[in-house]
Protein backbone atom coordinates (compact mmCIF):
# COMPACT_ATOMS: atom_id res chain seq x y z
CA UNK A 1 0.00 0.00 0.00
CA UNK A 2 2.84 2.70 0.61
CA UNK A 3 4.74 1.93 -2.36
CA UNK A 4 1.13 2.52 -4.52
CA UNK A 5 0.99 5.58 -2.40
CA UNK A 6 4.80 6.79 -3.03
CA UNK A 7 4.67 6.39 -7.02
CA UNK A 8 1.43 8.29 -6.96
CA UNK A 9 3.34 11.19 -4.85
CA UNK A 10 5.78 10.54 -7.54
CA UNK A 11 3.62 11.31 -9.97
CA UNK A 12 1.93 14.34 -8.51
CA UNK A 13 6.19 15.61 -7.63
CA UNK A 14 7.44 15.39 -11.25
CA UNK A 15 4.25 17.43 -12.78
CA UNK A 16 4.80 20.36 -9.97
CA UNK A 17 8.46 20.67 -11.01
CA UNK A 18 7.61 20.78 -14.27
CA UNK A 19 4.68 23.22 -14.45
CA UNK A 20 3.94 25.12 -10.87
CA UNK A 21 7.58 25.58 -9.87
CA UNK A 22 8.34 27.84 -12.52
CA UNK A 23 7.54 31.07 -10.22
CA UNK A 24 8.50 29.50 -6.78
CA UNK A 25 12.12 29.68 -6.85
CA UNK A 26 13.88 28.63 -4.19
CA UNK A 27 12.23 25.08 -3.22
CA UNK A 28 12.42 23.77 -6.87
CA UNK A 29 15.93 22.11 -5.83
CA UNK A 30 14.13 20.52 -2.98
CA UNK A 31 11.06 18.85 -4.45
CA UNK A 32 13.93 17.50 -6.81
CA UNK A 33 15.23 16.27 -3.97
CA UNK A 34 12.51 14.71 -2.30
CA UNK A 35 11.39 13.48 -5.26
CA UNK A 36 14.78 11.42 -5.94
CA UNK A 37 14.71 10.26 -2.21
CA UNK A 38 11.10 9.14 -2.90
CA UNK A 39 11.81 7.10 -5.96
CA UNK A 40 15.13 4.68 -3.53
CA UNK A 41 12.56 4.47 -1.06
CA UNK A 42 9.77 3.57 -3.07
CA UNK A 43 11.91 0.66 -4.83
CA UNK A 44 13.17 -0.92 -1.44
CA UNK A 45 9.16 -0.20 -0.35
CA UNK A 46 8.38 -3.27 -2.82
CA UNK A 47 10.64 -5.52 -1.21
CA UNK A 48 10.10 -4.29 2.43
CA UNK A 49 6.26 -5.68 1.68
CA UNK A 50 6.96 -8.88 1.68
CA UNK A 51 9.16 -8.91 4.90
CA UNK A 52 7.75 -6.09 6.92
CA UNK A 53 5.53 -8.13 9.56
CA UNK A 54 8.23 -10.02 10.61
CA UNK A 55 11.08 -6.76 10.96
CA UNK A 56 10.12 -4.70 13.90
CA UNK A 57 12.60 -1.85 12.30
CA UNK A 58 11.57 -2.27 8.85
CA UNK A 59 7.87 -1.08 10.33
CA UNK A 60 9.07 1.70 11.96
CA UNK A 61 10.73 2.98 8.50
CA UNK A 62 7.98 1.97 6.22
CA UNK A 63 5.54 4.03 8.77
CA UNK A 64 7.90 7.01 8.36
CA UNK A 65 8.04 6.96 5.12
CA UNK A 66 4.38 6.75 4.57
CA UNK A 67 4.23 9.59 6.97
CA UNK A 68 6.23 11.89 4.98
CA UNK A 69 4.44 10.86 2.00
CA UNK A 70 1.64 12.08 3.58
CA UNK A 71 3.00 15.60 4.69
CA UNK A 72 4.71 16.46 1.49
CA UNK A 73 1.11 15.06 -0.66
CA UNK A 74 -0.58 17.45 1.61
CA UNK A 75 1.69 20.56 0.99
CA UNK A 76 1.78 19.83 -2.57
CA UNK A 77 -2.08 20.27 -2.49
CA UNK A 78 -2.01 23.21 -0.50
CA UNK A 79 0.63 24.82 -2.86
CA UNK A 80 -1.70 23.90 -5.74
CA UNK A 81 -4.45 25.46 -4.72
CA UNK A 82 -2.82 28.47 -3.85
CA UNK A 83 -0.67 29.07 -6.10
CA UNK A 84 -2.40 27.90 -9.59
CA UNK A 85 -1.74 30.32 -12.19
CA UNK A 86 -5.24 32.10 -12.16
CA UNK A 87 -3.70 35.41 -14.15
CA UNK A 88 -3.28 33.65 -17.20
CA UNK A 89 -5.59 35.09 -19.19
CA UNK A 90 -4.67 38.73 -18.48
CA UNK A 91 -2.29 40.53 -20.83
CA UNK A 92 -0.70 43.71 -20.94
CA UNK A 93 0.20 46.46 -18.17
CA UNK A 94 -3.64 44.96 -16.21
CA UNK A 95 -2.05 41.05 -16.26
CA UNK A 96 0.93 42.46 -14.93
CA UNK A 97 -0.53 44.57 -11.94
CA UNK A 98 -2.72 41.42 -11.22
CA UNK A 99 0.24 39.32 -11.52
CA UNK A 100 2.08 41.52 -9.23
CA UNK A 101 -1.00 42.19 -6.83
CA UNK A 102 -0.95 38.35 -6.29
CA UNK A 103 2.59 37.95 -5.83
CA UNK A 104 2.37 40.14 -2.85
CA UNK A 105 -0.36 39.05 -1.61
CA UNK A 106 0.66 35.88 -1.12
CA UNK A 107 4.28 36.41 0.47
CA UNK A 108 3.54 34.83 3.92
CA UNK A 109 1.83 31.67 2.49
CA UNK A 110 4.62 31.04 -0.28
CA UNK A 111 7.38 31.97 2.75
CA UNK A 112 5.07 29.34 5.07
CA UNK A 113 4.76 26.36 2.37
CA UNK A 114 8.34 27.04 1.46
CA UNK A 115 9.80 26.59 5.30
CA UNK A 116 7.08 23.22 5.09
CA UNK A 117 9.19 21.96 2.03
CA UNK A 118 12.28 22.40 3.04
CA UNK A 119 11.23 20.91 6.40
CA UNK A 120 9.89 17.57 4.96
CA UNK A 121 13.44 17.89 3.05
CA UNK A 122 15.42 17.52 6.03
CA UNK A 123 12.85 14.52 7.17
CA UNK A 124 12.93 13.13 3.86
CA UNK A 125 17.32 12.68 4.60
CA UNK A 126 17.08 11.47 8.00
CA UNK A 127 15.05 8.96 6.75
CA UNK A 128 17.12 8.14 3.66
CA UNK A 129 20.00 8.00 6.27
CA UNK A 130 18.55 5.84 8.79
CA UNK A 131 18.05 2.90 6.95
């Protein structure tokens, strides 16, 4: 079930670098990151399924991992819905102002999801390098 869970993550990770990150600089080098991470944990999550009942510590990382998952799934939904490009359509010196009007309005939650990747980041190693 948390491998299923990871590649979907997976998934949702390499379409957010690709579009959305474009105008968050700053974090882009991190969801790479925890992306990567995510894909060497999600391969050893296929054969951790087949032994985890019977390793005690092999549980303990597979919950951790799915707990991160989790957490970073959530943020990446909050960033979404924030931060989806609804100025598109405007052109000229009005989709500027509006682009520049959201920008600023938006400072302390882009500052806020920003501290919450880097933060999963830093959970997202010490996982890597417990097991």
């Amino acid at each position: 079930m948390t491998e299923s869970e990871v590649a979907l993550l997976l998934t949702k990770l390499g379409s957010l670098i690709h579009e959305e990150l474009k105008s968050f600089s700053g974090v882009k080098g991190e969801i790479v990151f925890i992306r990567d991470e995510l894909q060497s944990m999600s391969a050893f999550l296929r054969v951790a399924d087949a032994i985890e009942d019977t390793d005690l510590e092999l549980q303990a990382w597979v919950e951790q991992v799915r707990d991160v998952a989790h957490n970073t799934n959530d943020v990446l939904d909050e960033f979404m819905l924030r931060f989806a490009d609804r100025h598109r359509h405007h052109h000229g010196f009005y989709g500027s102002v509006c682009k520049i009007y959201y920008q600023i309005k938006n400072m302390k939650a882009r500052h806020q999801i920003a501290s919450e990747i880097w933060e999963i980041k830093g959970r997202v190693d010490d996982i890597a390098q417990s097991h």
